[in-house]
Protein backbone atom coordinates (compact mmCIF):
# COMPACT_ATOMS: atom_id res chain seq x y z
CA UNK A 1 129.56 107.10 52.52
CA UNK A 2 125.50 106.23 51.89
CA UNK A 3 123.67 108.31 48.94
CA UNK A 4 120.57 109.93 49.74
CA UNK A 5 118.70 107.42 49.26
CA UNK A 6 120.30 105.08 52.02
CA UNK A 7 120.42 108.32 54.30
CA UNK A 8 116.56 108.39 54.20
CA UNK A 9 115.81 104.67 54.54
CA UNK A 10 118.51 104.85 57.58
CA UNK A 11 116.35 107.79 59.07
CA UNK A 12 113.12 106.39 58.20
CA UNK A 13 113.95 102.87 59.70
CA UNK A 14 115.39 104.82 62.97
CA UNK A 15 111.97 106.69 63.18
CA UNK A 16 110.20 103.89 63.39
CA UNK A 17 112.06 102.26 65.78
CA UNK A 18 111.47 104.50 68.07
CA UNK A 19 108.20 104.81 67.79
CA UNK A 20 107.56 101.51 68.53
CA UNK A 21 109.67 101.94 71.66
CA UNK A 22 108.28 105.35 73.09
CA UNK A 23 109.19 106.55 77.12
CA UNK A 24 107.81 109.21 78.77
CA UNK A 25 109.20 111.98 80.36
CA UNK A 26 112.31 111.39 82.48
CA UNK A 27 111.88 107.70 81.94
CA UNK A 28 114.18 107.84 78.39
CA UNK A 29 116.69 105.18 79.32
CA UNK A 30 116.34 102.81 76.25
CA UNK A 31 115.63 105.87 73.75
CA UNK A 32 118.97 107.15 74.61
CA UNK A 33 120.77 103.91 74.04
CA UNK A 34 119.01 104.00 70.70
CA UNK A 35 120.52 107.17 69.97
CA UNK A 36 124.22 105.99 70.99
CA UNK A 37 123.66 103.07 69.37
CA UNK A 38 123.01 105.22 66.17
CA UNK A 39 125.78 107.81 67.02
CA UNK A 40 128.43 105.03 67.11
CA UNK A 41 128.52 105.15 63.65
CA UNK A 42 128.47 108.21 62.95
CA UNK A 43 130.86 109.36 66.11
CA UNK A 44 131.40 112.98 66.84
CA UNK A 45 134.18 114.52 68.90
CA UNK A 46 133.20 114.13 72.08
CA UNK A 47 129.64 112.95 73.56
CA UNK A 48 128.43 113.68 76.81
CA UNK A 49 125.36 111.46 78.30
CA UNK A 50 123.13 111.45 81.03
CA UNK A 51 123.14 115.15 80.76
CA UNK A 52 119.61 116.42 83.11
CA UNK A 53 119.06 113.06 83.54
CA UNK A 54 118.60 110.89 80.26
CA UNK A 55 119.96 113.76 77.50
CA UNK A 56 122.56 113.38 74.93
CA UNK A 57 124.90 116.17 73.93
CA UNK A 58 126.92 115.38 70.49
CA UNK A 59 129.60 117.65 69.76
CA UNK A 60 131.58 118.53 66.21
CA UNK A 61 134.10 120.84 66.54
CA UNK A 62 135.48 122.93 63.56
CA UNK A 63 139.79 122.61 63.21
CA UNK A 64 139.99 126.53 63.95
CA UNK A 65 138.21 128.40 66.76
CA UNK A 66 134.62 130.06 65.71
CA UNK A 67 131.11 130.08 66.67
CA UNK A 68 129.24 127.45 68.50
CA UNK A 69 125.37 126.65 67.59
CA UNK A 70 123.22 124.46 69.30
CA UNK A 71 120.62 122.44 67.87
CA UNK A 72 118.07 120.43 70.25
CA UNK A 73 115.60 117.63 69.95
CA UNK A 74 112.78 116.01 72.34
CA UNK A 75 113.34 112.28 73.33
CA UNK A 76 109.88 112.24 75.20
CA UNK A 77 106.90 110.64 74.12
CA UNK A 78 103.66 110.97 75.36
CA UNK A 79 101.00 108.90 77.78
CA UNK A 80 98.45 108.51 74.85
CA UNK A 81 97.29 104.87 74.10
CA UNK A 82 97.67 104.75 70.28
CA UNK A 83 95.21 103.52 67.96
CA UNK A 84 97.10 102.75 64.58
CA UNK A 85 97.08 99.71 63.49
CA UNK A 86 100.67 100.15 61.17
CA UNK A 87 103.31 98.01 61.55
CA UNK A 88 105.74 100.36 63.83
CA UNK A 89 103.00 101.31 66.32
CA UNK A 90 103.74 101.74 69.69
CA UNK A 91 104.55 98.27 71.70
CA UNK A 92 104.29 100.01 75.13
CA UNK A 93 100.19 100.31 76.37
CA UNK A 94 99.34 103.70 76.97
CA UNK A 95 102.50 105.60 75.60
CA UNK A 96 103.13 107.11 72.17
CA UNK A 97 105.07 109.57 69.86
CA UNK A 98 102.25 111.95 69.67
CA UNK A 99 103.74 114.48 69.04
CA UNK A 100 106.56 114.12 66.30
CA UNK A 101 109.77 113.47 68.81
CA UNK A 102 110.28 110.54 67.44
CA UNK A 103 110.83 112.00 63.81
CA UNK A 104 112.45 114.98 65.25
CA UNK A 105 114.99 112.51 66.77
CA UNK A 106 115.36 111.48 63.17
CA UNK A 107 116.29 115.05 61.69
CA UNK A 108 118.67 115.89 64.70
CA UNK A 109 120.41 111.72 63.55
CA UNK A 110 120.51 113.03 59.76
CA UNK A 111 122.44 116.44 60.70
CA UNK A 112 124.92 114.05 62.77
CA UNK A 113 125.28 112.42 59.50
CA UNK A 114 126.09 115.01 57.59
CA UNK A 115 128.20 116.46 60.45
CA UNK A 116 130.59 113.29 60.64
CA UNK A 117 131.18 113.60 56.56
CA UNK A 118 131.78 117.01 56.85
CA UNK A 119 132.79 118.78 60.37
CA UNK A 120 132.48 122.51 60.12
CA UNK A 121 134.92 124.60 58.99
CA UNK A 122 135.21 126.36 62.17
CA UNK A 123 133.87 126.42 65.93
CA UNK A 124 132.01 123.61 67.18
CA UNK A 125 128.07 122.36 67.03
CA UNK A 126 126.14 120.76 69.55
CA UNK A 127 123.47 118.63 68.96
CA UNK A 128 121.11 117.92 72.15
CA UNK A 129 118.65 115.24 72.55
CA UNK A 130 116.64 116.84 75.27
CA UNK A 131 114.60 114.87 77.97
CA UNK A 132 111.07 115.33 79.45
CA UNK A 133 109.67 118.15 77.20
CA UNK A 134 106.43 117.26 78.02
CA UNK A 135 106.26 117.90 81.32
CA UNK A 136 108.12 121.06 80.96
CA UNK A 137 111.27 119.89 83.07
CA UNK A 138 113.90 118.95 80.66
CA UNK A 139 115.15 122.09 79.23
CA UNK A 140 115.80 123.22 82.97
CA UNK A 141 117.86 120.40 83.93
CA UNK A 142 119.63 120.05 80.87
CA UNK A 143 120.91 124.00 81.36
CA UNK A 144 121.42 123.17 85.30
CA UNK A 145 123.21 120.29 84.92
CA UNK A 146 127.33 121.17 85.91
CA UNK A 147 127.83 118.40 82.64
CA UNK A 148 126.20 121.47 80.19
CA UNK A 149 128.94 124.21 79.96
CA UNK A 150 128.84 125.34 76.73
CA UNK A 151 127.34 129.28 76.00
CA UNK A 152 126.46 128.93 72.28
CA UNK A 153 126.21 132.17 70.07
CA UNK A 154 122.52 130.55 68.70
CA UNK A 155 120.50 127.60 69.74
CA UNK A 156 117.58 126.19 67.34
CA UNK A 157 114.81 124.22 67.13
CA UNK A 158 111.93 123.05 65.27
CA UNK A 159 108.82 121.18 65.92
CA UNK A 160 106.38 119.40 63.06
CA UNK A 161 103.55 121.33 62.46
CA UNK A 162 99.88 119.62 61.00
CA UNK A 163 98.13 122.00 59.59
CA UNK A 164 100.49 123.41 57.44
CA UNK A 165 101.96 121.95 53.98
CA UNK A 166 104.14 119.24 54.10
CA UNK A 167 107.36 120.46 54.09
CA UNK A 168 106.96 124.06 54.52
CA UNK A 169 108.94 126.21 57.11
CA UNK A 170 107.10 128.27 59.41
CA UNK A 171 108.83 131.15 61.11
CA UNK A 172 107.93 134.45 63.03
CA UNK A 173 109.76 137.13 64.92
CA UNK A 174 109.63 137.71 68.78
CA UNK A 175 107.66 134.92 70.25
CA UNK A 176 106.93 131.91 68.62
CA UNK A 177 105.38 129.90 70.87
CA UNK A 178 103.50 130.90 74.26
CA UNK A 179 104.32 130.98 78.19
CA UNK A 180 102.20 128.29 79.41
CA UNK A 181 101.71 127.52 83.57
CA UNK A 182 99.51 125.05 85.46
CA UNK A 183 97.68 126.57 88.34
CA UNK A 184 97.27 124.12 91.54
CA UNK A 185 94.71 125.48 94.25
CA UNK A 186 94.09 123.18 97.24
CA UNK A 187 90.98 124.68 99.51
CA UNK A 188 90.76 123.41 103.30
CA UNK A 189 87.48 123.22 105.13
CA UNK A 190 86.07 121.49 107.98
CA UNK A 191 83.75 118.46 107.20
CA UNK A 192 80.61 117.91 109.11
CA UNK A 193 77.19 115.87 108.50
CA UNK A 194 75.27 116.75 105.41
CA UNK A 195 72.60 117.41 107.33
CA UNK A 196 73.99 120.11 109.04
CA UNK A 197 76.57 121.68 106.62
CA UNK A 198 76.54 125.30 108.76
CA UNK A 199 78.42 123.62 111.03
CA UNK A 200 81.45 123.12 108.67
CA UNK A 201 83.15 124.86 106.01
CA UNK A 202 82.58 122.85 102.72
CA UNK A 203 84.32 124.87 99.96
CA UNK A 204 81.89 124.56 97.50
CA UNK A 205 81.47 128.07 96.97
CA UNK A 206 84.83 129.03 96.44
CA UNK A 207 85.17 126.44 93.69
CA UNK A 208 82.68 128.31 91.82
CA UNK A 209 83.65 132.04 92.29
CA UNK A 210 87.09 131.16 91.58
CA UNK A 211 86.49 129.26 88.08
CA UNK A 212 84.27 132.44 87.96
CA UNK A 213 86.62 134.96 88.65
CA UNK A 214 89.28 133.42 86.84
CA UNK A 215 87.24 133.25 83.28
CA UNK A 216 86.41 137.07 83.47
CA UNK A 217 90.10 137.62 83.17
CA UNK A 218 90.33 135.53 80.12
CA UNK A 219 91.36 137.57 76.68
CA UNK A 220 91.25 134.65 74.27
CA UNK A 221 92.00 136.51 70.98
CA UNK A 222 95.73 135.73 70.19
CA UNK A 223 95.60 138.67 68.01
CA UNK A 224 94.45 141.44 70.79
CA UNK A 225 96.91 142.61 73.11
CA UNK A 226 97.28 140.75 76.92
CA UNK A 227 96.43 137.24 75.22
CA UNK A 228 95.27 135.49 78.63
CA UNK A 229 93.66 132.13 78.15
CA UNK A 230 92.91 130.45 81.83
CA UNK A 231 91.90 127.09 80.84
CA UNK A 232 89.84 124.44 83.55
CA UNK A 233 91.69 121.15 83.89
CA UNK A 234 90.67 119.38 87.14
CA UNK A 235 88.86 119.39 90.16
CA UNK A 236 87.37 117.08 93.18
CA UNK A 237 85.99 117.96 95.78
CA UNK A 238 84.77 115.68 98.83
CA UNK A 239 84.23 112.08 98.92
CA UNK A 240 81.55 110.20 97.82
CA UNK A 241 80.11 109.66 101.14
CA UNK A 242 76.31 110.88 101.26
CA UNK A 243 76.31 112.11 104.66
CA UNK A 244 79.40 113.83 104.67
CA UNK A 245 79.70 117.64 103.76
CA UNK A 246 82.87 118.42 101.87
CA UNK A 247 85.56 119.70 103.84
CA UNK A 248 88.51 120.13 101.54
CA UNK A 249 88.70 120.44 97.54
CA UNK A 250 91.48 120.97 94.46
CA UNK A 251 91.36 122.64 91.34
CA UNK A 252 94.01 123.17 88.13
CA UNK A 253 94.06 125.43 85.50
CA UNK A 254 96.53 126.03 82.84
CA UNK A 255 97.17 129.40 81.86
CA UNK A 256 98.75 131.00 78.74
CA UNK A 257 99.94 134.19 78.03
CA UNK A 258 102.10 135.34 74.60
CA UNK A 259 104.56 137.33 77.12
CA UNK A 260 106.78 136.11 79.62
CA UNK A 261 106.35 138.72 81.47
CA UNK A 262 102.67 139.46 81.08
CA UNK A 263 102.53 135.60 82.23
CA UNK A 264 104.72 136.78 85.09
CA UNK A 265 101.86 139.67 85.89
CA UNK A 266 98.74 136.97 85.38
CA UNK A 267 100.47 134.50 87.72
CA UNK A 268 100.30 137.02 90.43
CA UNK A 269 96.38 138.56 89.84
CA UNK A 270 95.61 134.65 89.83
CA UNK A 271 97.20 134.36 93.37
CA UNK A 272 96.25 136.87 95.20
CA UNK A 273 92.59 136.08 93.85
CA UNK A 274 92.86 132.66 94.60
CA UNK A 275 94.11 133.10 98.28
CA UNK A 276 91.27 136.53 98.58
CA UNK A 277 88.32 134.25 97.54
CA UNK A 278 89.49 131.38 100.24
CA UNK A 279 89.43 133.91 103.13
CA UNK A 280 86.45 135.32 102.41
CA UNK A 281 84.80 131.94 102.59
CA UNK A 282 86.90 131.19 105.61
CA UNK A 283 88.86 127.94 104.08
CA UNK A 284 93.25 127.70 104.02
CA UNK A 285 94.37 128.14 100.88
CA UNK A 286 97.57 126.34 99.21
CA UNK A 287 98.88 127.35 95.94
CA UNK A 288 101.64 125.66 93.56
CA UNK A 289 102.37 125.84 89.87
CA UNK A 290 104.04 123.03 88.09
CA UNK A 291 104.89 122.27 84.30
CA UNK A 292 105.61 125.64 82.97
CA UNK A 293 106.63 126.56 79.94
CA UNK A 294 108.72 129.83 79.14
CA UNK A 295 107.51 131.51 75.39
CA UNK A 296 109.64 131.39 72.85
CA UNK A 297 110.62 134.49 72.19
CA UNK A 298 112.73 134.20 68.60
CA UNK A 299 115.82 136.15 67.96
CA UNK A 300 115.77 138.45 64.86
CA UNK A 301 119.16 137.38 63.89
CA UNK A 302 118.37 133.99 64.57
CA UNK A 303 115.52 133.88 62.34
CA UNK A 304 117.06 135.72 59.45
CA UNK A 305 119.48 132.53 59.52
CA UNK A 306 116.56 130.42 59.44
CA UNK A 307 114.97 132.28 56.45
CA UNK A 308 118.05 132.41 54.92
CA UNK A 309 118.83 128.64 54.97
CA UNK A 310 114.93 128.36 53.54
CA UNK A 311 115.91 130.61 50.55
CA UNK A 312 119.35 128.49 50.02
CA UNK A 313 117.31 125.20 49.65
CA UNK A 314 114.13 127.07 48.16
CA UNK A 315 111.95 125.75 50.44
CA UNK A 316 108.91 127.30 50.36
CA UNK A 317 108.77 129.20 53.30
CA UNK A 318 105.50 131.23 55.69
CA UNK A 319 106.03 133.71 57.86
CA UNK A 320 102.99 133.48 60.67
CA UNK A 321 102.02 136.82 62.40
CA UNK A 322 100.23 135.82 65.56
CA UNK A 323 102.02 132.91 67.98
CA UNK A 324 101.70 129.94 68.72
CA UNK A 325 99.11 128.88 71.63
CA UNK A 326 101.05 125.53 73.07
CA UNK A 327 103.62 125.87 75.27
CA UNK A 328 107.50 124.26 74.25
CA UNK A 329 110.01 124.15 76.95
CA UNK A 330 112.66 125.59 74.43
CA UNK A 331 111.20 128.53 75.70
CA UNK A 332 113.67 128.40 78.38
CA UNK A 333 117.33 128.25 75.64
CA UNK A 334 115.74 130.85 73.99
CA UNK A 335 115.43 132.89 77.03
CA UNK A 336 119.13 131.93 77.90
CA UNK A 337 121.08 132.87 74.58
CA UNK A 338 120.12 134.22 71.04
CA UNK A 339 117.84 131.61 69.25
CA UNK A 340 114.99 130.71 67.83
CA UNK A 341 112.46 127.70 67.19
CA UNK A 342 110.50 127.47 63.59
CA UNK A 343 107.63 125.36 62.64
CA UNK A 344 108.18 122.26 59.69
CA UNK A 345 104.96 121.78 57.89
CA UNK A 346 103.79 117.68 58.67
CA UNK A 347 100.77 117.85 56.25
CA UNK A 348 97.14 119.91 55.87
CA UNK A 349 95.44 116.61 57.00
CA UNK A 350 97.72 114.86 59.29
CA UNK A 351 96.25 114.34 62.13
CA UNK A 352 96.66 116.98 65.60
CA UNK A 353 99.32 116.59 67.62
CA UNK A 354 98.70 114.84 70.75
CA UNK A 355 95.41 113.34 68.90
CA UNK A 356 95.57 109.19 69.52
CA UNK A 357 96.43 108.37 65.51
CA UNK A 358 98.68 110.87 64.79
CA UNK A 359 102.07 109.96 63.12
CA UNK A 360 104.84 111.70 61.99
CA UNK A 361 105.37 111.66 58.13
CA UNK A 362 108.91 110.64 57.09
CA UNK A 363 108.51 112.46 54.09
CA UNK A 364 109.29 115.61 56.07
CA UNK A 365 112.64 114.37 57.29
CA UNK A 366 114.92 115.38 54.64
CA UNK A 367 113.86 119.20 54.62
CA UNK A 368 114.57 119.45 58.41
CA UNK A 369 117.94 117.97 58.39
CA UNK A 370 118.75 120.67 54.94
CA UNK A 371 117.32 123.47 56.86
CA UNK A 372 119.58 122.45 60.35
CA UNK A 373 122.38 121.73 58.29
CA UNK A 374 122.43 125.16 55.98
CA UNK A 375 122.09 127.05 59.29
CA UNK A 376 125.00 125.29 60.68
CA UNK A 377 127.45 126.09 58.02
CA UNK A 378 126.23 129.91 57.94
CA UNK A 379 126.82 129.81 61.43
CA UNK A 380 130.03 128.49 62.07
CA UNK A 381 131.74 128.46 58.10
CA UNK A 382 131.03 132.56 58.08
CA UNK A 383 133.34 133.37 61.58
């Protein structure tokens, strides 16, 4: 069995692996041989791969019957071109762990660790290695797939915060995190010479009213009730052909709400606004929505564990009143059975997440695999 010491040089050598090998969403295939090729020496019961796609379930079971809990990581990376200059920076061009799933990866290893020195003493924990968080689609497959037929009592989950104190653990009540959607609106016209533009329909206009439109229904105080933030993210319109008036055009907005079902009401206004403005200016009007993001709406119970295993290791722990802005698609578990997802403090001047030279500190490692673990055992040594 390694000491401490070995356990976090194991760790810390895995993170860095894999952030010099980072895949994007749904593209995971050599991540997820990493991961088995870790697992295989520290086996669990039974593993399932390939689970919504590229995911990894590892499963300890207790010797008696008892509780199950569920604890999930990210194998995604994102399509950022990193600029560190470090030894383990990314090899692939235009791909990087910007976001910390790389070291989360690392905590979820460590708890498998522990977990094959010690099973619990009863019931069974899963450990998931999640695909394509980033686009929103992994949680959902993973919980479609027929492979995923486990109904855990609690699922977890926690994501590296900068910002916040190195090691600290960041928790809240209700929702942690907020419903996030992306808004496509396609507008079609009729093109017809620039020089005589009455004689088409060139949806200029109804670009403008509906960015317009949409950003008087913006409430961008987090703190304020119906939290609404409708956020531009891309538009053409036309080609660039001189002579030519437009005759079609596309816009996308992402839209966030602290309520899954206040994001439910806002999808709706946004719609029926959308497809109003396009009549009026006489265009077609085709709406989809694509990478969204349920909020993560924390069980009570589910964080008491959480504060509880904070107090057990005396970590110093922060309870944040207002949510989250970003969207996580944990959102989704947390929807499905009791859970919650907690912040883990990666430094007051690490760099942003999804900023080009951010990396995640190994430092923080040790106090997300004690904080996963503790829960673990209050979970499934208390039945």
């Amino acid at each position: 069995m390694q000491n401490l010491n070995q356990r976090i040089a194991t760790l810390t050598l895995l993170r860095k692996e894999l952030h010099k090998n980072p895949e994007v969403s749904g593209k995971e295939v050599h991540t997820a041989k990493m991961i088995l090729s870790f697992l295989e020496n520290y086996p669990p019961d039974e593993i399932v791969t390939e689970v919504g796609t590229t995911g990894i379930l590892a499963i300890y079971k207790g010797k008696t019957v008892g509780k199950t809990v569920l604890f999930r990581c990210e194998l995604d990376a994102l399509p950022i071109e990193e600029i560190n200059t470090f030894e383990h920076r990314s090899l692939t061009n235009g791909v990087s762990h910007k976001c910390g799933h790389d070291g989360h990866m690392a905590i979820m290893c460590g708890l498998a660790i522990e977990l094959h020195y010690k099973r619990p003493k009863t019931g069974t924990v899963i450990l998931l290695f999640q695909p394509a968080e980033e686009d929103g689609t992994g949680a959902e497959k993973v919980f479609n797939d027929p492979k995923f037929i486990y109904k855990p009592d609690f699922v977890f989950a926690l994501h590296n915060i900068p910002g916040y104190k190195k090691n600290q653990i960041v928790v809240k009540n209700d929702t942690f995190s907020c419903a996030v959607n992306s808004l496509i609106i396609k507008l079609k016209g009729i093109t017809s010479h620039a020089g005589e533009p009455h004689k088409g329909i060139n949806p200029a206009l109804a670009l403008a009213k509906i960015t317009t439109q949409f950003n008087q229904l913006i409430q961008a105080d987090i703190a304020a009730a119906k939290y609404c933030l409708i956020t531009p993210i891309y538009s053409k319109m036309g080609k660039k052909a001189y002579g030519v008036s437009a005759g079609a055009a596309e816009i996308h907005f992402t839209v966030r709400s602290d309520s899954n079902s206040e994001m439910q009401a806002i999808e709706s206004k946004l719609e029926k606004l959308a497809k109003s403005i396009a009549e009026e200016f006489q265009l077609k009007c085709k709406i989809s929505w694509t990478q969204s993001f349920q909020a993560n709406e924390n069980n009570v119970e589910a964080v008491n564990h959480i504060k509880n295993a904070v107090k057990i290791n005396d970590f110093d722990l922060l309870e944040k009143e207002m949510p989250f802005t970003w969207g996580e698609d944990f959102g989704l578990l947390t929807q499905q059975f009791p859970g919650a997802m907690f912040g883990l403090g990666s430094g007051m001047n690490t760099p942003a997440l999804h900023n080009p030279d951010y990396d995640f500190p190994d430092e923080i490692i040790t106090t997300g695999v004690a904080t996963f673990l503790q829960i673990s055992k209050q979970i499934t040594d208390a039945y």
